[in-house]
PDB file of N, CA and C in Angstrom:
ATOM      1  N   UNK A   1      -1.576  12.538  16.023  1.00  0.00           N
ATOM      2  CA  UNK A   1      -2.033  12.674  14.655  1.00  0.00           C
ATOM      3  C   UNK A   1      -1.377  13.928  14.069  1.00  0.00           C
ATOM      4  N   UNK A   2      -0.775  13.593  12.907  1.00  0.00           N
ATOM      5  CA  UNK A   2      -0.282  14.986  12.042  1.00  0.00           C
ATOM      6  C   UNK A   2      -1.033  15.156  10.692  1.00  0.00           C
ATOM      7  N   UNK A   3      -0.784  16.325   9.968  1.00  0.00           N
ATOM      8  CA  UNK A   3      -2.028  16.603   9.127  1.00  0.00           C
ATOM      9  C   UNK A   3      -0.509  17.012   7.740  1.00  0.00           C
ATOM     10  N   UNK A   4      -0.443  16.482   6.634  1.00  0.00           N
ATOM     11  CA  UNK A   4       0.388  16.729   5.672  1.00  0.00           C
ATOM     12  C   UNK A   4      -0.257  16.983   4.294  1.00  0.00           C
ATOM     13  N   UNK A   5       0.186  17.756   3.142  1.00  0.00           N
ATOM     14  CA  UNK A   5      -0.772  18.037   2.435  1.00  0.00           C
ATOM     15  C   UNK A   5      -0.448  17.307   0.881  1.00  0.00           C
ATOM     16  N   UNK A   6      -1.123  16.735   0.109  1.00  0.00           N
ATOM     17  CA  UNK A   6      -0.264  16.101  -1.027  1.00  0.00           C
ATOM     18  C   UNK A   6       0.166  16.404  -1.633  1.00  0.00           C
ATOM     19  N   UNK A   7       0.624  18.200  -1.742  1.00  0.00           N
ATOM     20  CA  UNK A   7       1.712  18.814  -2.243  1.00  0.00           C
ATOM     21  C   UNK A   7       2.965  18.714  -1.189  1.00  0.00           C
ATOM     22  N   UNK A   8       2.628  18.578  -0.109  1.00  0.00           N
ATOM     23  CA  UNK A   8       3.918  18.235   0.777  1.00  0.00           C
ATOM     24  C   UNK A   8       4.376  17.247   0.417  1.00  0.00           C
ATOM     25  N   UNK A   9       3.858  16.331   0.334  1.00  0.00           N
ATOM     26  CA  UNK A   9       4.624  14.858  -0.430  1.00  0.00           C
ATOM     27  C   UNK A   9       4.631  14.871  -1.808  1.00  0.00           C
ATOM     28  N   UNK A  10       4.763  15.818  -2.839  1.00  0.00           N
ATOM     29  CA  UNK A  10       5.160  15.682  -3.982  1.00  0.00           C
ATOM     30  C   UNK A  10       4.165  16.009  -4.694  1.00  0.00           C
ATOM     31  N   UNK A  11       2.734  16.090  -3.833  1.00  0.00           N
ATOM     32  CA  UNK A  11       1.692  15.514  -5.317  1.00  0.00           C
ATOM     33  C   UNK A  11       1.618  17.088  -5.930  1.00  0.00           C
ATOM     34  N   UNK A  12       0.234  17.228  -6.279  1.00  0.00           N
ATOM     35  CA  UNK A  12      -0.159  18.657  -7.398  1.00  0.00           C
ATOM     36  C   UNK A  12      -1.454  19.339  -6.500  1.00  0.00           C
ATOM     37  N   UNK A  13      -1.930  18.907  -5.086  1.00  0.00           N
ATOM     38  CA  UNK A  13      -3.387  19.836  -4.733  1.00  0.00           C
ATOM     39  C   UNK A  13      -2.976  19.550  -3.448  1.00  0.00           C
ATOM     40  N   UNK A  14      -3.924  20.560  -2.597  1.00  0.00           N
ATOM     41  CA  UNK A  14      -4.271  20.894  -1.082  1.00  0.00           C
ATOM     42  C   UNK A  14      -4.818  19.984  -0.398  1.00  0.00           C
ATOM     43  N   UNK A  15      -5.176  18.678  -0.597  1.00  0.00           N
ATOM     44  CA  UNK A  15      -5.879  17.822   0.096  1.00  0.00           C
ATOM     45  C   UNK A  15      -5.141  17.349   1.271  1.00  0.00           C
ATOM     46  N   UNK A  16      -5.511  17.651   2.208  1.00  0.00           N
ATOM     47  CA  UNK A  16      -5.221  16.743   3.762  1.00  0.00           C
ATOM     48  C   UNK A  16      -5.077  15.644   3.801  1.00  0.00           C
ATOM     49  N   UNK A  17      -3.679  15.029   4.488  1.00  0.00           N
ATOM     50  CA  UNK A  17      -4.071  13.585   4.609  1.00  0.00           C
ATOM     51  C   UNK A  17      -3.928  13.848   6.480  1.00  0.00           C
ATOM     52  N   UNK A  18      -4.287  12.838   7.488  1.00  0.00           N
ATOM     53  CA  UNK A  18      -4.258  13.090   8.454  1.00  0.00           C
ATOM     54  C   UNK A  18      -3.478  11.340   9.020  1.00  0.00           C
ATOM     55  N   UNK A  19      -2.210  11.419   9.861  1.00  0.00           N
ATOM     56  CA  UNK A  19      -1.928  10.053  10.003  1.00  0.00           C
ATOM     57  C   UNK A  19      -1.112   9.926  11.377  1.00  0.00           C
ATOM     58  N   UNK A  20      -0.797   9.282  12.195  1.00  0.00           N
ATOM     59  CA  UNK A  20      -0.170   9.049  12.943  1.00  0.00           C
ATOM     60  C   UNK A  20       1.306   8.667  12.827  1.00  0.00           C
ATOM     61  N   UNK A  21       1.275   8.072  11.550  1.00  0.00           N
ATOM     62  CA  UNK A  21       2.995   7.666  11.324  1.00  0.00           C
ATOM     63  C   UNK A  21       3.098   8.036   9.992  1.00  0.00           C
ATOM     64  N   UNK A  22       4.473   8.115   9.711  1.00  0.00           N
ATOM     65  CA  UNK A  22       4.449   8.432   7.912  1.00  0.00           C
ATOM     66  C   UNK A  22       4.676   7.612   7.048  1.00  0.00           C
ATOM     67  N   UNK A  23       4.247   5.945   7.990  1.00  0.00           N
ATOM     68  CA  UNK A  23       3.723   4.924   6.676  1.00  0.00           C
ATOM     69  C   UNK A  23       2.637   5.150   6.025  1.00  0.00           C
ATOM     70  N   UNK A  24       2.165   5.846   6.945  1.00  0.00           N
ATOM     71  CA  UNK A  24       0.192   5.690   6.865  1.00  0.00           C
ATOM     72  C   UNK A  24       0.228   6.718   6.010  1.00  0.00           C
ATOM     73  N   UNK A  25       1.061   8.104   6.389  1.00  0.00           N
ATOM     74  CA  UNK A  25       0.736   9.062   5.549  1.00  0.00           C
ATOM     75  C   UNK A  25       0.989   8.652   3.819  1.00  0.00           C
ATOM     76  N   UNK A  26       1.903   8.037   3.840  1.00  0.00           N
ATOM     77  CA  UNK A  26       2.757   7.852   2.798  1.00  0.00           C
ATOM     78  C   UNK A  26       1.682   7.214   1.764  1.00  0.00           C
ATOM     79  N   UNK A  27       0.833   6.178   2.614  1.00  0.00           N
ATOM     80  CA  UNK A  27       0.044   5.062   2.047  1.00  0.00           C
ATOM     81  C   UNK A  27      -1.284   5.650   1.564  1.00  0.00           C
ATOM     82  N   UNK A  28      -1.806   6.717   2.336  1.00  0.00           N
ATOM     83  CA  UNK A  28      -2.817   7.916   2.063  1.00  0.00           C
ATOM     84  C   UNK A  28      -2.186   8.807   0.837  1.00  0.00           C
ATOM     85  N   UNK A  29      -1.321   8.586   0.956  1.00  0.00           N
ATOM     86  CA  UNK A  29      -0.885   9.647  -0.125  1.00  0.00           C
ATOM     87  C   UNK A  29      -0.549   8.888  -1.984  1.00  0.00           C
ATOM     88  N   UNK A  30      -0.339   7.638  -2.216  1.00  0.00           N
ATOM     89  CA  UNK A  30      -0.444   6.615  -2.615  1.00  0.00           C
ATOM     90  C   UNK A  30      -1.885   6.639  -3.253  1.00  0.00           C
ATOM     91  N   UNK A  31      -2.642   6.249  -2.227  1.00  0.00           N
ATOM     92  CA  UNK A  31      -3.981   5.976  -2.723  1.00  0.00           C
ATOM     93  C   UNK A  31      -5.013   6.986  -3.004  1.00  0.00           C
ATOM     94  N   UNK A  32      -4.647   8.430  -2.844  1.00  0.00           N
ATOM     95  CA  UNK A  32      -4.855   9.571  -3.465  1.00  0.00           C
ATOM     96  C   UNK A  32      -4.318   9.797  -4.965  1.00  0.00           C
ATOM     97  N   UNK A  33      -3.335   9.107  -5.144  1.00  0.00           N
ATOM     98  CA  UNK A  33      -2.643   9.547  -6.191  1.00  0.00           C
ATOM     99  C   UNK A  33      -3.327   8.840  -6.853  1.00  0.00           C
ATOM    100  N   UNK A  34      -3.406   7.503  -6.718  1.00  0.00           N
ATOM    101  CA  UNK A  34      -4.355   6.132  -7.694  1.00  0.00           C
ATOM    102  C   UNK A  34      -5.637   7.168  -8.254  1.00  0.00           C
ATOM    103  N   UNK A  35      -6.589   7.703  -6.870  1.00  0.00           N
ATOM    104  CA  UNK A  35      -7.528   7.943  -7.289  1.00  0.00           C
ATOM    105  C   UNK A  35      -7.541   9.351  -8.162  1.00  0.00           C
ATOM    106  N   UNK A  36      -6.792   9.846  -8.641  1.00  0.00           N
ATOM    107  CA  UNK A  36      -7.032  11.247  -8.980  1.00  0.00           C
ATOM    108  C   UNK A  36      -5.457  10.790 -10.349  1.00  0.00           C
ATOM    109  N   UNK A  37      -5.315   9.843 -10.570  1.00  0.00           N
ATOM    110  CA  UNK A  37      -4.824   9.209 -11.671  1.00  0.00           C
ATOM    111  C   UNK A  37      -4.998  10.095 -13.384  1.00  0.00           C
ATOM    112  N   UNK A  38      -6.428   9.980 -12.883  1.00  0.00           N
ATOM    113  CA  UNK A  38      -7.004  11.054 -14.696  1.00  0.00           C
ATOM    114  C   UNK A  38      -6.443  12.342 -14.431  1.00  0.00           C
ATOM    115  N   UNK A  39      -5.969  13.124 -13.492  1.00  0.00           N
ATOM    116  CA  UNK A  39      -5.721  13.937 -13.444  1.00  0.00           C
ATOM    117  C   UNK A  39      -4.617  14.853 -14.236  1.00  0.00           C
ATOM    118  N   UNK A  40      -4.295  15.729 -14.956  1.00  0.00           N
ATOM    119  CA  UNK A  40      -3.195  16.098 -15.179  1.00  0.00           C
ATOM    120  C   UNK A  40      -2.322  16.877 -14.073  1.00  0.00           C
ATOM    121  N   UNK A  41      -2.130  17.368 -13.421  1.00  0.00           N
ATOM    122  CA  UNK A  41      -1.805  17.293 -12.493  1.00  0.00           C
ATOM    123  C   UNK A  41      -0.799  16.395 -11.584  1.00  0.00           C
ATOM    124  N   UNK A  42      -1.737  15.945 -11.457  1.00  0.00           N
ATOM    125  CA  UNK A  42      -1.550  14.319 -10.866  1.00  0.00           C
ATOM    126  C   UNK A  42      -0.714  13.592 -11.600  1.00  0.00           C
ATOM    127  N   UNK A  43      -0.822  13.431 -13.195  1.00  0.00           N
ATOM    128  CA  UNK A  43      -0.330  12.801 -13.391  1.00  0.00           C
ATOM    129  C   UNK A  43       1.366  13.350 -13.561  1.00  0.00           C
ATOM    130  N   UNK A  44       1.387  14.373 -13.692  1.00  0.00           N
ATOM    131  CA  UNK A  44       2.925  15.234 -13.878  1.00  0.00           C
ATOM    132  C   UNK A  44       3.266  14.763 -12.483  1.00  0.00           C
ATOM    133  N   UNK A  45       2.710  15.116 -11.235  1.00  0.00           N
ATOM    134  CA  UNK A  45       3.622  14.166  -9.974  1.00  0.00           C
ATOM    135  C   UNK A  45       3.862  12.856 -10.368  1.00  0.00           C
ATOM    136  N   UNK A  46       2.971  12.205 -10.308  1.00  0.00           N
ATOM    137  CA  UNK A  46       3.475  10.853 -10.712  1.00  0.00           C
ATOM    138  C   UNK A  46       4.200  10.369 -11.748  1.00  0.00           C
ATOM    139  N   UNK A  47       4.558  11.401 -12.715  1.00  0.00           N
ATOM    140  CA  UNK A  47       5.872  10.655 -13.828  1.00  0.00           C
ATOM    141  C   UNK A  47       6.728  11.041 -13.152  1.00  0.00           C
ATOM    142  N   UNK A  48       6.808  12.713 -12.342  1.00  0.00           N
ATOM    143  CA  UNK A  48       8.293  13.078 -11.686  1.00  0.00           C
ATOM    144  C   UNK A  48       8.354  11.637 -10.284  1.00  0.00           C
ATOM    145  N   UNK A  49       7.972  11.774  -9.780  1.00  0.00           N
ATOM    146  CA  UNK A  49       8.122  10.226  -8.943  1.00  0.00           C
ATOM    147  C   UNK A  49       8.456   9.322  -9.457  1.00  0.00           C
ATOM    148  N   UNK A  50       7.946   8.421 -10.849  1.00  0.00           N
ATOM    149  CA  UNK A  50       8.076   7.250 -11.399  1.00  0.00           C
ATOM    150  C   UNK A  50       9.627   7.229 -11.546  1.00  0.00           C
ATOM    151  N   UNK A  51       9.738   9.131 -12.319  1.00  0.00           N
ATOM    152  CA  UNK A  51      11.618   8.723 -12.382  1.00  0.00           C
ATOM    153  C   UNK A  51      12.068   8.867 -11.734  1.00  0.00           C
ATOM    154  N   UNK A  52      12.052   9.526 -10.379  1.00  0.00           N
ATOM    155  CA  UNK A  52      12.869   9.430  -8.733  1.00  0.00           C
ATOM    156  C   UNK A  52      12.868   7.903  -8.468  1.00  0.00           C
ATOM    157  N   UNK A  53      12.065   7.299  -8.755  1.00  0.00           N
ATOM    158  CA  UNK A  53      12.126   5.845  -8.372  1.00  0.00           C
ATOM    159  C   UNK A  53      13.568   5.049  -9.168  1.00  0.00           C
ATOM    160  N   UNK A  54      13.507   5.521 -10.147  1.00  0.00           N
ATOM    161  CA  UNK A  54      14.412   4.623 -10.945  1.00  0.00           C
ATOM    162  C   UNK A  54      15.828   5.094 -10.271  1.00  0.00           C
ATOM    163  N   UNK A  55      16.422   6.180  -9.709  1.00  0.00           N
ATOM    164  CA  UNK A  55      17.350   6.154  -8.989  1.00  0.00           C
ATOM    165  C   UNK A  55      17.082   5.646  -7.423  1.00  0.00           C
ATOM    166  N   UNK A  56      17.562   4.648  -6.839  1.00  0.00           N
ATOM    167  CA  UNK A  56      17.322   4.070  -5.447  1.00  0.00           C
ATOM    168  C   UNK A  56      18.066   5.450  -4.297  1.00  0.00           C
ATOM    169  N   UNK A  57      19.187   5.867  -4.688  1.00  0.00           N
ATOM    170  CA  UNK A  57      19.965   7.085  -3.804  1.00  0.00           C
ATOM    171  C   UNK A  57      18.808   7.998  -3.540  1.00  0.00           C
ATOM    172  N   UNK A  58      18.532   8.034  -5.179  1.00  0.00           N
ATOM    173  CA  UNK A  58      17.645   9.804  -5.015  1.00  0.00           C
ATOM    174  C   UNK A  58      16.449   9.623  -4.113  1.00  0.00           C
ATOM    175  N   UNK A  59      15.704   8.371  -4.465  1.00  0.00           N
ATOM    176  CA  UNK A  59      14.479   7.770  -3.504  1.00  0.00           C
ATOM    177  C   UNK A  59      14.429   8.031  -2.360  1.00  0.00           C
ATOM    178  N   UNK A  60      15.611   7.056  -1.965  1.00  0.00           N
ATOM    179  CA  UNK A  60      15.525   7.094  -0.323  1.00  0.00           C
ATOM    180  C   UNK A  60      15.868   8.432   0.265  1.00  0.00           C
ATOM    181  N   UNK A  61      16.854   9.444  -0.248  1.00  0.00           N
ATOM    182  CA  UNK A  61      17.021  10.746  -0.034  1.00  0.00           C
ATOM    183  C   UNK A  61      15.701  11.493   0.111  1.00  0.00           C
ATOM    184  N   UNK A  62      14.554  11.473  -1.181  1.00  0.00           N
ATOM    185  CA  UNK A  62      13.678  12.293  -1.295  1.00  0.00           C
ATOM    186  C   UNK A  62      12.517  11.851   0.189  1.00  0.00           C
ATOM    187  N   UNK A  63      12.808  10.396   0.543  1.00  0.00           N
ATOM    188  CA  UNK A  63      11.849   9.317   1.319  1.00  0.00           C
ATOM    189  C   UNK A  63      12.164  10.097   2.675  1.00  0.00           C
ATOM    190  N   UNK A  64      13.598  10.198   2.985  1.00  0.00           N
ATOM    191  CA  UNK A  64      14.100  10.451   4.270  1.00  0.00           C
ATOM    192  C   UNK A  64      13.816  11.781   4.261  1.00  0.00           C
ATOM    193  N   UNK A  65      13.425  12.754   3.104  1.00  0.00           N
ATOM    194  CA  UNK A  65      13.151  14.475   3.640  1.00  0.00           C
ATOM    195  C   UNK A  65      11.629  14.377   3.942  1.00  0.00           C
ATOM    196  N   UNK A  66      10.605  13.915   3.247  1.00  0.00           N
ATOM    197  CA  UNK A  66       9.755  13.935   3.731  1.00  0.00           C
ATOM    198  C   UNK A  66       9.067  13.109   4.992  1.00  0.00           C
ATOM    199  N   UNK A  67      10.058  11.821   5.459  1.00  0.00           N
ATOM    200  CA  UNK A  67       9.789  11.735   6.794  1.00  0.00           C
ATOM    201  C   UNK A  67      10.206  12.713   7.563  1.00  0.00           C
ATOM    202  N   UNK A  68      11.091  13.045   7.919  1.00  0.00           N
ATOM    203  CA  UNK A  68      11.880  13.888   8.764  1.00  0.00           C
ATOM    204  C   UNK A  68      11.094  15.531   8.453  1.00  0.00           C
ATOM    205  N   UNK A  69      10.019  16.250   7.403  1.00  0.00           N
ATOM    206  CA  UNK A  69       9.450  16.798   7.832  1.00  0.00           C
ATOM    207  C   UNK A  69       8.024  16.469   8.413  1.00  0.00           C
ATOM    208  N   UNK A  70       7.488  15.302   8.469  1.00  0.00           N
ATOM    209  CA  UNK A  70       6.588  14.670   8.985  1.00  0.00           C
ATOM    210  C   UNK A  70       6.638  14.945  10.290  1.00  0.00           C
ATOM    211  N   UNK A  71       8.122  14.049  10.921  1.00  0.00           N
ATOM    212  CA  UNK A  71       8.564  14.100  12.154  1.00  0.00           C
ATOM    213  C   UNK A  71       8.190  15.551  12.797  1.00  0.00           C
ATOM    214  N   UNK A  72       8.754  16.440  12.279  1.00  0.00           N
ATOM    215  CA  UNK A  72       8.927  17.505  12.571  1.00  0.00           C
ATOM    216  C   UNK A  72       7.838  18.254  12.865  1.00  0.00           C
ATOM    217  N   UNK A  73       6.575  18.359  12.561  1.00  0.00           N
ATOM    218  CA  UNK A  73       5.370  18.714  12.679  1.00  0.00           C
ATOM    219  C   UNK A  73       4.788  18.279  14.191  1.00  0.00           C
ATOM    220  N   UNK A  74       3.879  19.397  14.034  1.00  0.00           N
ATOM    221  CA  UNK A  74       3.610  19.519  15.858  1.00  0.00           C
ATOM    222  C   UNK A  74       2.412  18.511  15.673  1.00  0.00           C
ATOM    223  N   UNK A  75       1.876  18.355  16.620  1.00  0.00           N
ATOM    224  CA  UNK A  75       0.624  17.023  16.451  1.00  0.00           C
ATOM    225  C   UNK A  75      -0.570  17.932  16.159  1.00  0.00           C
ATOM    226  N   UNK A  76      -1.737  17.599  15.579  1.00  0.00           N
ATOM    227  CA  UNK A  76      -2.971  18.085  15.696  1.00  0.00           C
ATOM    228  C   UNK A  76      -3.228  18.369  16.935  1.00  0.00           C
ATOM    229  N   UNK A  77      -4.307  19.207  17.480  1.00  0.00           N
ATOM    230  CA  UNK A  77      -4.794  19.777  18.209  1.00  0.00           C
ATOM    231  C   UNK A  77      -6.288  19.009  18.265  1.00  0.00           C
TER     232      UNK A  77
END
């Protein structure tokens, strides 16, 4: 289990996600974003994402740094 924070993946706050792989994290991190939607905050990650999306290069680039610091993280204790 690794512990990533949703500013590590892009978002705007400190919330923990805790996951074993970084689909799961990814998918925790997803459905954090849904829920905290009203947010301003939140929502400034999610337009800067919406337009990383529209380039496929930049995506998978931004996709492959935050697996690979996922990877990189020591396991929970």
């Amino acid at each position: 289990m690794k512990t990533m924070t949703c500013t590590q993946l892009g978002g705007a706050c400190e919330t923990e996600f805790h996951a074993e792989t970084f689909e799961e994290m990814a998918a925790m991190s997803k459905n954090h974003g849904m829920e905290m939607r009203e947010d301003p905050a939140h929502q400034e990650a999610m337009q800067k994402m919406m337009e990383l999306m529209q380039d496929s290069d930049a995506m998978a680039k931004w996709f492959a740094e935050r697996q690979e610091a996922f990877e990189a993280l020591p396991e929970d204790s």
